[in-house]
PDB file of N, CA and C in Angstrom:
ATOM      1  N   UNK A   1       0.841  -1.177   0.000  1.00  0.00           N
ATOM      2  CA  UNK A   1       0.000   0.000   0.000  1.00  0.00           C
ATOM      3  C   UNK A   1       0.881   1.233   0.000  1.00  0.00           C
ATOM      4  N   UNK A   2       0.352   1.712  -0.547  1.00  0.00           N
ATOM      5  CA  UNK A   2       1.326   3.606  -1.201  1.00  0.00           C
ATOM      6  C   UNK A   2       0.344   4.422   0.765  1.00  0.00           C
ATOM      7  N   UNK A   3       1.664   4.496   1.554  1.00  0.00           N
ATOM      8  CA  UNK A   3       1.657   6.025   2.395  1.00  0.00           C
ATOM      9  C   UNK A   3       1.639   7.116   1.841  1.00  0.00           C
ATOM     10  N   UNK A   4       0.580   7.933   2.109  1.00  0.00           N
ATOM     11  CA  UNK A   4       0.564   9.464   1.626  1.00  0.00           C
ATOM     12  C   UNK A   4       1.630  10.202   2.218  1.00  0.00           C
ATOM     13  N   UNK A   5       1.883   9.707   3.428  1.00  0.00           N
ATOM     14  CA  UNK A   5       2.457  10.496   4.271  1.00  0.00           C
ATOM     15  C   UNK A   5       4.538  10.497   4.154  1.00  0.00           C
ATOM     16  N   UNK A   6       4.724   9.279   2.757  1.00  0.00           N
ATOM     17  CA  UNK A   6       5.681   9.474   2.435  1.00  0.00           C
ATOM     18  C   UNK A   6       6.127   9.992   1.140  1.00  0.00           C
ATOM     19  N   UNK A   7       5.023  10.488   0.865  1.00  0.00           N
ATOM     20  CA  UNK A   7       5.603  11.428  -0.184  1.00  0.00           C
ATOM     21  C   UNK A   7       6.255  12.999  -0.384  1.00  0.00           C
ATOM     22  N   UNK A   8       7.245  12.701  -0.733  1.00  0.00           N
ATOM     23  CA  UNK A   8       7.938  14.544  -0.186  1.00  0.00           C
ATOM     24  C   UNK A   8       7.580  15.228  -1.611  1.00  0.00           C
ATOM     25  N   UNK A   9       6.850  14.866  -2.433  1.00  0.00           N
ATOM     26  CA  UNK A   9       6.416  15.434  -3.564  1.00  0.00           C
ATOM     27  C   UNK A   9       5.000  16.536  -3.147  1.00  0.00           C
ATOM     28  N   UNK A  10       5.303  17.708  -3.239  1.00  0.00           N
ATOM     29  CA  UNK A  10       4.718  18.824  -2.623  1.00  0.00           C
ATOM     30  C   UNK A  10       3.572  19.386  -4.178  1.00  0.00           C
ATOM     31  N   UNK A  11       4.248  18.985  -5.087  1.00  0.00           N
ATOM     32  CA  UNK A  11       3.493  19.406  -6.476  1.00  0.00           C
ATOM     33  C   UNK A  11       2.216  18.946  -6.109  1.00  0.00           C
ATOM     34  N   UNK A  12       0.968  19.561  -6.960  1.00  0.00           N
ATOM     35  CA  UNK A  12      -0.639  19.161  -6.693  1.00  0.00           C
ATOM     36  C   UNK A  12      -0.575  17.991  -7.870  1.00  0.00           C
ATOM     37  N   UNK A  13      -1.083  17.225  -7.815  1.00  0.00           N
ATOM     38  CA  UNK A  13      -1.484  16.134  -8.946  1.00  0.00           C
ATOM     39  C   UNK A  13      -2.598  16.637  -9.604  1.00  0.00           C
ATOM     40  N   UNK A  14      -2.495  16.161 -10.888  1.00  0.00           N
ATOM     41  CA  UNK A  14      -3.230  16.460 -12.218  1.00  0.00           C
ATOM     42  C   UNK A  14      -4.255  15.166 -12.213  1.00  0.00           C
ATOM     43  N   UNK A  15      -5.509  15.376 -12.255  1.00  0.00           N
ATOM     44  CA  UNK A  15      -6.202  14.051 -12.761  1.00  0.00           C
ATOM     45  C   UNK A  15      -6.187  13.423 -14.235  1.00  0.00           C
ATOM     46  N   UNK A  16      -6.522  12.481 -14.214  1.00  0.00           N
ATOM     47  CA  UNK A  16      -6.267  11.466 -15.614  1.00  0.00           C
ATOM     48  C   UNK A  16      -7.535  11.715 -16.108  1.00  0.00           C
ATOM     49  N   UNK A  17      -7.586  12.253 -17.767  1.00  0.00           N
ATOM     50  CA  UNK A  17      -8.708  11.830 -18.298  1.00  0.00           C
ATOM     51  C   UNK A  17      -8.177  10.842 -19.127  1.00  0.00           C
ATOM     52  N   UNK A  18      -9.751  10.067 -19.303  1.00  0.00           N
ATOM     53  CA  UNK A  18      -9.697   9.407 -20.268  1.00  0.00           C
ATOM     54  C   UNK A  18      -9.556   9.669 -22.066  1.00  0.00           C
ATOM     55  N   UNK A  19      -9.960  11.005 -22.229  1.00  0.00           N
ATOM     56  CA  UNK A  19      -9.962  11.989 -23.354  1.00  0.00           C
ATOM     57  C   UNK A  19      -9.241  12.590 -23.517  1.00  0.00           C
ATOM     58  N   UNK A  20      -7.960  13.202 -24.179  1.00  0.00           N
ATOM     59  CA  UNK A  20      -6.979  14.208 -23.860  1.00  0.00           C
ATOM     60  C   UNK A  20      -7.782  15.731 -24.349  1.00  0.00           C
ATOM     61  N   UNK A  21      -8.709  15.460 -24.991  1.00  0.00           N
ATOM     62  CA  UNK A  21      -9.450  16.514 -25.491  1.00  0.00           C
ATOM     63  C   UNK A  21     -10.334  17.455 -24.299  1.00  0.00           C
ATOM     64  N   UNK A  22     -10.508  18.699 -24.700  1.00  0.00           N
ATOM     65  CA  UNK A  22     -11.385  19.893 -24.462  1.00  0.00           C
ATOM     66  C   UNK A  22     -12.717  18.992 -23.810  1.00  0.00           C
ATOM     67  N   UNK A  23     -13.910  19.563 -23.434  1.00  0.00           N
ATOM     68  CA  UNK A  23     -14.831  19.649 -23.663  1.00  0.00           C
ATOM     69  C   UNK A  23     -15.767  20.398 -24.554  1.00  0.00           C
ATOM     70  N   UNK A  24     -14.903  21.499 -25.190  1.00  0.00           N
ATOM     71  CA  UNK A  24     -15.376  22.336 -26.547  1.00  0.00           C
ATOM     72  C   UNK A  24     -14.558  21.041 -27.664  1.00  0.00           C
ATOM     73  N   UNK A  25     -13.414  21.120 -27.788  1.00  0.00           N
ATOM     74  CA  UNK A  25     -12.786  20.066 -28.778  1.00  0.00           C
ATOM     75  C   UNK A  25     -13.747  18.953 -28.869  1.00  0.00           C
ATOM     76  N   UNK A  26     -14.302  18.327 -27.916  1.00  0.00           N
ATOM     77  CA  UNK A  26     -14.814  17.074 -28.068  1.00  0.00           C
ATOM     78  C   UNK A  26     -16.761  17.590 -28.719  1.00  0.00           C
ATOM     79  N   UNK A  27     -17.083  18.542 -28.228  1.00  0.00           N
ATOM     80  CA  UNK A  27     -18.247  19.113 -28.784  1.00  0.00           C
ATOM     81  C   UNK A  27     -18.374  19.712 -30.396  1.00  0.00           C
ATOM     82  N   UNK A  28     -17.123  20.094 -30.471  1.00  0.00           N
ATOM     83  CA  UNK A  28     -16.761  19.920 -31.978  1.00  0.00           C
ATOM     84  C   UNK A  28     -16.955  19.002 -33.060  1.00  0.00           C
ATOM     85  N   UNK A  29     -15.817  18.019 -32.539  1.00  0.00           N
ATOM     86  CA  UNK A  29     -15.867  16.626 -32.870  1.00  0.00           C
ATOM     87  C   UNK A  29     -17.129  15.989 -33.188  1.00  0.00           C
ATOM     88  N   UNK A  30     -18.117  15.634 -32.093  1.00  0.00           N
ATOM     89  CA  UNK A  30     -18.758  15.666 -32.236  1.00  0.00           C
ATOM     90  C   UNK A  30     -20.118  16.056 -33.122  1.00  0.00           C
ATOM     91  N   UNK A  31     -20.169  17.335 -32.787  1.00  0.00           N
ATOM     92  CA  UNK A  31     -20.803  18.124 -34.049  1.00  0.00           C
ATOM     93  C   UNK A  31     -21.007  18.201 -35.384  1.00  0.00           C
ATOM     94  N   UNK A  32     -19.530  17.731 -35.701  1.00  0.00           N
ATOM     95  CA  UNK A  32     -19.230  17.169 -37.124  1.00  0.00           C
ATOM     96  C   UNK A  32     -19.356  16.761 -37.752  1.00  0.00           C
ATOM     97  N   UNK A  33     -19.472  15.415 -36.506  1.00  0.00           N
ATOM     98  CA  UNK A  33     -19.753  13.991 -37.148  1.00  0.00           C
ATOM     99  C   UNK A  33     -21.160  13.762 -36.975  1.00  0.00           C
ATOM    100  N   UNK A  34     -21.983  14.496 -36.371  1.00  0.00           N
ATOM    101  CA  UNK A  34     -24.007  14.703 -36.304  1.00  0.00           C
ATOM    102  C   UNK A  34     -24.033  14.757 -37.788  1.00  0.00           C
ATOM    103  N   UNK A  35     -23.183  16.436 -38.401  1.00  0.00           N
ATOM    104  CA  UNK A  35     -23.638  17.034 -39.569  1.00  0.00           C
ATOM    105  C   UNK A  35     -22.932  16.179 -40.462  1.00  0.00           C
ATOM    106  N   UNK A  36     -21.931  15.683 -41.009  1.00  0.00           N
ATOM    107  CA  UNK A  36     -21.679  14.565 -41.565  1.00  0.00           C
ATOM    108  C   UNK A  36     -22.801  13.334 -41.563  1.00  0.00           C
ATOM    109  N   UNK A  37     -22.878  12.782 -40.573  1.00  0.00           N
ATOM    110  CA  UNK A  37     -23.612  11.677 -40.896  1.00  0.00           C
ATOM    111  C   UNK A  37     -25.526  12.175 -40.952  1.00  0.00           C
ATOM    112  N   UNK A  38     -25.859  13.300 -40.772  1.00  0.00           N
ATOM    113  CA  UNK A  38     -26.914  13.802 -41.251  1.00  0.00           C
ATOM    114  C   UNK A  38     -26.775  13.865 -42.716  1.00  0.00           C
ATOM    115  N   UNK A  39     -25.932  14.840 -43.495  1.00  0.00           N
ATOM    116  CA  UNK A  39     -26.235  14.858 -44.805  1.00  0.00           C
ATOM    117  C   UNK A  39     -26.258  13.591 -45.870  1.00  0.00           C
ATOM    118  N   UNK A  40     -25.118  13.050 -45.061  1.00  0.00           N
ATOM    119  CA  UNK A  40     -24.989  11.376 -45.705  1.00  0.00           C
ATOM    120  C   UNK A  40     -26.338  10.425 -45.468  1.00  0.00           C
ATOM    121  N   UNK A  41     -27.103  10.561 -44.530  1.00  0.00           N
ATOM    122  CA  UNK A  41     -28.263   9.799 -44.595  1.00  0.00           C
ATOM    123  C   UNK A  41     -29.396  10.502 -45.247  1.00  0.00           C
ATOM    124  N   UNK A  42     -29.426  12.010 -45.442  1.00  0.00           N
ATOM    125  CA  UNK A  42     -30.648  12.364 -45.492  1.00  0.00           C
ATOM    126  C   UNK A  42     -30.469  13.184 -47.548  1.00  0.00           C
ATOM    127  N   UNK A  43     -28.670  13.518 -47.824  1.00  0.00           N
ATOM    128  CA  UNK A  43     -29.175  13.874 -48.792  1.00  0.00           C
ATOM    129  C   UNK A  43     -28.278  13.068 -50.222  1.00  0.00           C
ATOM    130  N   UNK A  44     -27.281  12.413 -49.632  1.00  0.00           N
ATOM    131  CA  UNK A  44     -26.585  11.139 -50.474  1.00  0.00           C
ATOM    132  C   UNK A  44     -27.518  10.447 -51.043  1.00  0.00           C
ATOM    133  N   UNK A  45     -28.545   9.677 -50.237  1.00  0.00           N
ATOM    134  CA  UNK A  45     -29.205   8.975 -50.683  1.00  0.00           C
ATOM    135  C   UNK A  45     -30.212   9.278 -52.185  1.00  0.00           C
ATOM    136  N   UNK A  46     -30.408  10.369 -52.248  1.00  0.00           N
ATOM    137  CA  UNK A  46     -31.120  10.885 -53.639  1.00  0.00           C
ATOM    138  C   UNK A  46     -30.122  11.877 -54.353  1.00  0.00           C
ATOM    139  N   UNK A  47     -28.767  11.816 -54.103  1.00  0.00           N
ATOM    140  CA  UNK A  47     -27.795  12.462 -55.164  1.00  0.00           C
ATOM    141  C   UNK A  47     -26.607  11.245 -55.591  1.00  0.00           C
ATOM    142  N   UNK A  48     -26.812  11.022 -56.465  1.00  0.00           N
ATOM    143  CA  UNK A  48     -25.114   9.965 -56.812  1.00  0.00           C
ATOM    144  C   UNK A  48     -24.050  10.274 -56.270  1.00  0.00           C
ATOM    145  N   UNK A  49     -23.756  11.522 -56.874  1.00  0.00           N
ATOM    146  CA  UNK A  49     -22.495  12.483 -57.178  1.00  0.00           C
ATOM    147  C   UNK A  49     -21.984  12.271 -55.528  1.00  0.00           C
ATOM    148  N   UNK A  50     -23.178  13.282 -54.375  1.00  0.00           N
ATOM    149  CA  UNK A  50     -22.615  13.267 -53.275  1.00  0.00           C
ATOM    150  C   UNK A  50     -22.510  12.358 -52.609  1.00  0.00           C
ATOM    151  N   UNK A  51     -23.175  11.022 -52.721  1.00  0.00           N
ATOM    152  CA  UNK A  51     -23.185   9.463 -52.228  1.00  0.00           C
ATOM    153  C   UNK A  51     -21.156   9.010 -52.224  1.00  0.00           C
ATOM    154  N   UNK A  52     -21.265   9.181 -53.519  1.00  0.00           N
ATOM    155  CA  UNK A  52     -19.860   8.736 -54.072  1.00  0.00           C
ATOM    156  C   UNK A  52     -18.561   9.169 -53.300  1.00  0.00           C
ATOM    157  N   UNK A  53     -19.052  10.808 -53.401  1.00  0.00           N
ATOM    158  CA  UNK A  53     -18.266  11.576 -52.670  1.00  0.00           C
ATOM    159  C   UNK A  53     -17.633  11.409 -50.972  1.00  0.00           C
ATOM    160  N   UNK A  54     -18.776  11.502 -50.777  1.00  0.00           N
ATOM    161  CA  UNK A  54     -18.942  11.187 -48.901  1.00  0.00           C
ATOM    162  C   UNK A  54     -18.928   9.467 -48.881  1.00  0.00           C
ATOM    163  N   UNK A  55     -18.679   8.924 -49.447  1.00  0.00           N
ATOM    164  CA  UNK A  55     -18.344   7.180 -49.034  1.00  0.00           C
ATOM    165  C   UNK A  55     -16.921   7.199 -49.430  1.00  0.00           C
ATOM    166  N   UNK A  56     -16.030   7.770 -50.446  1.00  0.00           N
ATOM    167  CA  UNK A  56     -14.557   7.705 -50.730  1.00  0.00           C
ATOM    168  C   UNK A  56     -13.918   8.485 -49.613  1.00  0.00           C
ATOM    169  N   UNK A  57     -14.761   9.749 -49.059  1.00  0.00           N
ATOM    170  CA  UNK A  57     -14.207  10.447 -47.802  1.00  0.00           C
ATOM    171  C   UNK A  57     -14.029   9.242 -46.744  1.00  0.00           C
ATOM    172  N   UNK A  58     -15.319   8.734 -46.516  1.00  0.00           N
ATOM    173  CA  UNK A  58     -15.239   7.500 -45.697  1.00  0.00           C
ATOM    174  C   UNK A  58     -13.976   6.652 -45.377  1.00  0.00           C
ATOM    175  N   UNK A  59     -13.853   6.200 -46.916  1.00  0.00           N
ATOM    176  CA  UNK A  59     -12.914   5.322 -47.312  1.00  0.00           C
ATOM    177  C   UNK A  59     -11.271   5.702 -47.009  1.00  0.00           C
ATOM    178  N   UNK A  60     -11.351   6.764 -47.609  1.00  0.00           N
ATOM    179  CA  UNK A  60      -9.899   7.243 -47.287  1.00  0.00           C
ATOM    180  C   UNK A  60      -9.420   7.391 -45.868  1.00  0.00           C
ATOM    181  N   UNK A  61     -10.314   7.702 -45.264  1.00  0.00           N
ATOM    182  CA  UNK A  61     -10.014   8.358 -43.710  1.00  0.00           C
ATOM    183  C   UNK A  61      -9.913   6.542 -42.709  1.00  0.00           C
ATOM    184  N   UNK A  62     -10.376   5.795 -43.605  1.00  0.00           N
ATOM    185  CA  UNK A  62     -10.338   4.692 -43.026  1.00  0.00           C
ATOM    186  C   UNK A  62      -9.121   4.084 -43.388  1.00  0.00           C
ATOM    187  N   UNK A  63      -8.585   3.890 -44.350  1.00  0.00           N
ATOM    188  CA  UNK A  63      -7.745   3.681 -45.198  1.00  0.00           C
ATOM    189  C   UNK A  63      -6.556   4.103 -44.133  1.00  0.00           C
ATOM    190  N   UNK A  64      -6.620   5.740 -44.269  1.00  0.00           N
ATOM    191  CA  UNK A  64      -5.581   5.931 -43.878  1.00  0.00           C
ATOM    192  C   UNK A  64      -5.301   5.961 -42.012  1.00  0.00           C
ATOM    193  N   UNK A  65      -6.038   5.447 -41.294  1.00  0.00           N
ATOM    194  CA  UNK A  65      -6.189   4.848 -40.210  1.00  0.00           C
ATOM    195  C   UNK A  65      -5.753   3.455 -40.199  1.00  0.00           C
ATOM    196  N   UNK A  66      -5.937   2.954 -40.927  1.00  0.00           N
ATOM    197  CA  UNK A  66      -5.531   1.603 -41.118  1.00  0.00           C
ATOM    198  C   UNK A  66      -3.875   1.774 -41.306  1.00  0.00           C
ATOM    199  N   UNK A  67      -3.021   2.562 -42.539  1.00  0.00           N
ATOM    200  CA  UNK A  67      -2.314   2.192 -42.663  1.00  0.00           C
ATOM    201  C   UNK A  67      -1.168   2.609 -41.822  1.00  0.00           C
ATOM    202  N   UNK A  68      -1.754   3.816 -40.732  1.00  0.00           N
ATOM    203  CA  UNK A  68      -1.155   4.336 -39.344  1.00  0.00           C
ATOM    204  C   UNK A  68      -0.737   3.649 -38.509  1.00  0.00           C
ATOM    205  N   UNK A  69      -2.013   2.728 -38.262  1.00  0.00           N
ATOM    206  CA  UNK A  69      -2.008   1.747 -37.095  1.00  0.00           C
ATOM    207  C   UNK A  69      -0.476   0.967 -37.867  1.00  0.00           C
ATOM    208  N   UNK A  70      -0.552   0.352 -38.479  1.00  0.00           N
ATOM    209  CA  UNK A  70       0.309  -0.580 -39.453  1.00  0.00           C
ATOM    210  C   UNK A  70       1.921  -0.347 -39.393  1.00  0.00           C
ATOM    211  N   UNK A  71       1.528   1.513 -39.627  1.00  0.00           N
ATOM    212  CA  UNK A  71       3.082   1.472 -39.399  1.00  0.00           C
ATOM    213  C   UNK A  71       3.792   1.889 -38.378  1.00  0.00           C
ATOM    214  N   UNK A  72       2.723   2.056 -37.528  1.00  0.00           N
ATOM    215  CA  UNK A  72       3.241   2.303 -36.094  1.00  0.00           C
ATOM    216  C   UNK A  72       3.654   0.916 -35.245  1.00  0.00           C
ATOM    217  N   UNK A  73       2.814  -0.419 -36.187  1.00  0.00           N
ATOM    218  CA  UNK A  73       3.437  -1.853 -35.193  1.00  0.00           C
ATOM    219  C   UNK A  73       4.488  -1.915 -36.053  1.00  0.00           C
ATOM    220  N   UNK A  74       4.882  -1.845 -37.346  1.00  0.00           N
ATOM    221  CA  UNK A  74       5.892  -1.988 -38.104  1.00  0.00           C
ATOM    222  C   UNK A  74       7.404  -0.582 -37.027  1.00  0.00           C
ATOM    223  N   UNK A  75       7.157   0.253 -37.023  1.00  0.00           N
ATOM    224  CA  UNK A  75       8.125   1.140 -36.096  1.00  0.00           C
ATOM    225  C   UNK A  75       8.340   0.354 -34.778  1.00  0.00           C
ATOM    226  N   UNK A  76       7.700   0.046 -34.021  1.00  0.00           N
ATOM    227  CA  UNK A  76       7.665  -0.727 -32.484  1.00  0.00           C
ATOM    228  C   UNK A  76       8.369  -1.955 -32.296  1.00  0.00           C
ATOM    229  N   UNK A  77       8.420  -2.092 -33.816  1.00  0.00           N
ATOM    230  CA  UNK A  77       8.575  -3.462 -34.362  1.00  0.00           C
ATOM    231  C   UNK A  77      10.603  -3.545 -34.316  1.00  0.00           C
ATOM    232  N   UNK A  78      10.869  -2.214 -35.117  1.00  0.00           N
ATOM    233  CA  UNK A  78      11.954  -2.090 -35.240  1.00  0.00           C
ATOM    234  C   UNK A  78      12.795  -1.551 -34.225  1.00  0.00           C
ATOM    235  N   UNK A  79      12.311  -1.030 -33.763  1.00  0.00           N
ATOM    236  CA  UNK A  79      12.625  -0.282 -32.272  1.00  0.00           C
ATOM    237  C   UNK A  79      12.793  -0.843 -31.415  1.00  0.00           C
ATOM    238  N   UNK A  80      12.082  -2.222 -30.857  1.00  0.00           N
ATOM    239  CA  UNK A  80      12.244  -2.989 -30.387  1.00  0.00           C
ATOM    240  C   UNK A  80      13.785  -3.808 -30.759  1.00  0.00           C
ATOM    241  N   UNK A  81      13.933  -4.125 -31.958  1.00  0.00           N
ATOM    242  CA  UNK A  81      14.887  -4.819 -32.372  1.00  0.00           C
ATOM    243  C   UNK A  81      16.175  -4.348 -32.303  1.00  0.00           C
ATOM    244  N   UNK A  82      16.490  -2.824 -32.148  1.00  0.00           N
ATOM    245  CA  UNK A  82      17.391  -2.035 -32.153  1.00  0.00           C
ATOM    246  C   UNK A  82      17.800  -1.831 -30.773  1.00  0.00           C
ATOM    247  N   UNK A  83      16.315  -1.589 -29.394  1.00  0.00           N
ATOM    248  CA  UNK A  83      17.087  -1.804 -28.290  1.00  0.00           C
ATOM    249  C   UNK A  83      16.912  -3.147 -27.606  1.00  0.00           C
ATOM    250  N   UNK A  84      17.016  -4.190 -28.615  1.00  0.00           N
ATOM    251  CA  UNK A  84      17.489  -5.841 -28.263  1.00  0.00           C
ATOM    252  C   UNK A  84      19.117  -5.371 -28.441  1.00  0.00           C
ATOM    253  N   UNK A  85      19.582  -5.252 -29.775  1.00  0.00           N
ATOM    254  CA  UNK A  85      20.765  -5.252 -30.103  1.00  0.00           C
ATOM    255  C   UNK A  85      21.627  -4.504 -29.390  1.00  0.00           C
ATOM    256  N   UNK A  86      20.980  -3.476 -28.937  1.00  0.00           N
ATOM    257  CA  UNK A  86      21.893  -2.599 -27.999  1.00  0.00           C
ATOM    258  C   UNK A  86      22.119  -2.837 -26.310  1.00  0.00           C
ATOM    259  N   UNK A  87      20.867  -3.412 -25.876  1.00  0.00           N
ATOM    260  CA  UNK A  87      20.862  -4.678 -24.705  1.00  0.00           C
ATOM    261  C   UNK A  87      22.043  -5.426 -24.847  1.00  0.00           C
ATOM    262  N   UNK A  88      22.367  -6.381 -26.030  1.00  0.00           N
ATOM    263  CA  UNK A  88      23.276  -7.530 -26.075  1.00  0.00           C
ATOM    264  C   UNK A  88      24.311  -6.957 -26.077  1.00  0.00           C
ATOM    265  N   UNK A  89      25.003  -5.564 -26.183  1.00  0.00           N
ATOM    266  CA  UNK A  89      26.422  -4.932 -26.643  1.00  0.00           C
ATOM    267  C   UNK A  89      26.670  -4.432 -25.190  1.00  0.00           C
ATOM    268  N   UNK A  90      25.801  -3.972 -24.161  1.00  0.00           N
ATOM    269  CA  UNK A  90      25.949  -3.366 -23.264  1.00  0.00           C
ATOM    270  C   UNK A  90      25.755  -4.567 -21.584  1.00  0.00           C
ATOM    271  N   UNK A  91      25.121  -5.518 -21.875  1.00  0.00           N
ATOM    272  CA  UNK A  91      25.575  -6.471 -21.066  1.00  0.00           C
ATOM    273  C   UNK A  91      26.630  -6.807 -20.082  1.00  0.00           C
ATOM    274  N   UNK A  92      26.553  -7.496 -19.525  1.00  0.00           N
ATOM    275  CA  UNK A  92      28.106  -7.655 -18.456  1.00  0.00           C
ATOM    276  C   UNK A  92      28.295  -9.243 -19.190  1.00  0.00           C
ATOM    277  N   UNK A  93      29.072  -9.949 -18.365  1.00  0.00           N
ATOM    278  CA  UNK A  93      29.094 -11.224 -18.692  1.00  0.00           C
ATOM    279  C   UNK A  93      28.993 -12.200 -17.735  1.00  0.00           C
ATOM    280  N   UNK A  94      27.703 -12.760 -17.074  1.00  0.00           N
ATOM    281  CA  UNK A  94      27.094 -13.460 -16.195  1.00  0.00           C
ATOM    282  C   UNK A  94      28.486 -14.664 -15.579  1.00  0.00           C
ATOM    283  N   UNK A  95      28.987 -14.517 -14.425  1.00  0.00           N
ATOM    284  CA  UNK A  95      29.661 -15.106 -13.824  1.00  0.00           C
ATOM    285  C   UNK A  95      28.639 -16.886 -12.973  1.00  0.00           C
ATOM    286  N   UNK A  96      29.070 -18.066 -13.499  1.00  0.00           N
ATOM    287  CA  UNK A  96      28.190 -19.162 -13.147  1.00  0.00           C
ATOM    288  C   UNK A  96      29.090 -19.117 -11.888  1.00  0.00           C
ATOM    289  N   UNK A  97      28.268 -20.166 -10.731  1.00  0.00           N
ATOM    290  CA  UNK A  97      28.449 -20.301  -9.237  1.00  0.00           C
ATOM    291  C   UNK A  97      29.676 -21.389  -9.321  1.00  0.00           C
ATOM    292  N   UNK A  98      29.345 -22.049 -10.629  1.00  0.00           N
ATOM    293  CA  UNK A  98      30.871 -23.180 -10.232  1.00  0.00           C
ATOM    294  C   UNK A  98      31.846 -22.366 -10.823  1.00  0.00           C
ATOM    295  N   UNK A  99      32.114 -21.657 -11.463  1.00  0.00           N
ATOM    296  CA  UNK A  99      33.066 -20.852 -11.347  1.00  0.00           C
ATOM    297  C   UNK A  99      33.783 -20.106 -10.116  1.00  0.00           C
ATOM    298  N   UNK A 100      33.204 -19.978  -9.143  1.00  0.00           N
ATOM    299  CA  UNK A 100      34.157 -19.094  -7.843  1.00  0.00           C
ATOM    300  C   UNK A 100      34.455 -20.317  -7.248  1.00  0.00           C
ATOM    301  N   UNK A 101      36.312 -20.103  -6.960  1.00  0.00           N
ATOM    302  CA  UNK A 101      36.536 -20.702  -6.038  1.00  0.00           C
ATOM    303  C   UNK A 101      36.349 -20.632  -4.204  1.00  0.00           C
ATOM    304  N   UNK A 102      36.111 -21.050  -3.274  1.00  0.00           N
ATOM    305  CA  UNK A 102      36.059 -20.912  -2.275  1.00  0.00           C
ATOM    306  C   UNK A 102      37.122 -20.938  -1.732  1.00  0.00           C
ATOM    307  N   UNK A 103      38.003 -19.750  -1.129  1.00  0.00           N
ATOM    308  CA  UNK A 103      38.795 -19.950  -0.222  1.00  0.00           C
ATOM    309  C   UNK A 103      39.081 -19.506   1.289  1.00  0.00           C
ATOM    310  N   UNK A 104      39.542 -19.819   1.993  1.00  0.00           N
ATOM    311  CA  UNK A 104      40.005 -19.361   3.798  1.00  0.00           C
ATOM    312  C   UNK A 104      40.934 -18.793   3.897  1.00  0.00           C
ATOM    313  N   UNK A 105      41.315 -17.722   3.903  1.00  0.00           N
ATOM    314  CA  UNK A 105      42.419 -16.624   4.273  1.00  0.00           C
ATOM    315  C   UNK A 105      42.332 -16.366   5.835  1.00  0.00           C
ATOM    316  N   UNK A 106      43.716 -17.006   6.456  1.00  0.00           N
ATOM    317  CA  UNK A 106      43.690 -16.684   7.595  1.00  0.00           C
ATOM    318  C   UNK A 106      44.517 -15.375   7.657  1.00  0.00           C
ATOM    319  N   UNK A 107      43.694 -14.504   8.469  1.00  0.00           N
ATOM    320  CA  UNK A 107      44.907 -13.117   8.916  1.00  0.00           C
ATOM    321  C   UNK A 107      44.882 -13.345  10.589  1.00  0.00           C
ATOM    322  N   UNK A 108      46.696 -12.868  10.461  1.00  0.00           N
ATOM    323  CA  UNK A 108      47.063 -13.058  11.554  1.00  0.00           C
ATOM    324  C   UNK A 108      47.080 -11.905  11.949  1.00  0.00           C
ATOM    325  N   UNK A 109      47.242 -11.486  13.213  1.00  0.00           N
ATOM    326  CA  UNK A 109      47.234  -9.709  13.582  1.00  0.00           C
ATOM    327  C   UNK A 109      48.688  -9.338  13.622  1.00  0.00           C
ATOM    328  N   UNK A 110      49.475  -8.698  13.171  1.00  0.00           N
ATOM    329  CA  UNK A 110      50.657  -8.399  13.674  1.00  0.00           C
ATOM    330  C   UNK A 110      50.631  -7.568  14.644  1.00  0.00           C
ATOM    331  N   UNK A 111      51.506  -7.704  15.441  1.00  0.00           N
ATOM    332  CA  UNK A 111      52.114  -7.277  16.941  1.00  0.00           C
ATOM    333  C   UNK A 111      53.890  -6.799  16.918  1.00  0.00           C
TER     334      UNK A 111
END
């Protein structure tokens, strides 16, 4: 269990959101995506042109979410591998137990 009473950290703590966003930012956001997916249901449906339009928007924004995610495990990926390699160079070299000899050094006191 964490003592309060040992913390010499005098700073106030910040709470965690779950959102890093505003509450205007996120009302935005929001907003957007009402009027977006309003016109797409209410006026796509009886225009081609804008159907087409607003589903390739779709597409792309998905697309390119997809290929974010992708190359961000592909980076993690490598990064990882780079501080493996740099782990193995910076190492010590693990001494086994049958290796030490045991010995008795007597000291005598001089007088």
């Amino acid at each position: 269990m964490h003592d309060s009473s040992t913390v010499t950290d005098s700073k106030p703590q910040q709470a965690w959101n779950i959102c890093p966003l505003t509450k205007f930012q996120l009302s935005v956001v929001i907003s957007l995506l009402l009027a977006y997916s309003l016109i797409y249901l209410i006026y796509a449906q009886h225009h081609a042109i804008l159907f087409y339009m607003m589903t390739g928007l779709v597409a792309v924004l998905m697309a390119s979410l997809y290929t974010s995610g992708l190359l961000a495990v592909i980076y993690m990926l490598i990064m990882i591998n780079k501080f493996d390699k740099e782990l193995e160079h910076c190492t010590t070299t693990m001494i086994a137990i049958t290796d030490v000899k045991v010995t008795i050094v007597d000291i005598k006191s001089q007088k």
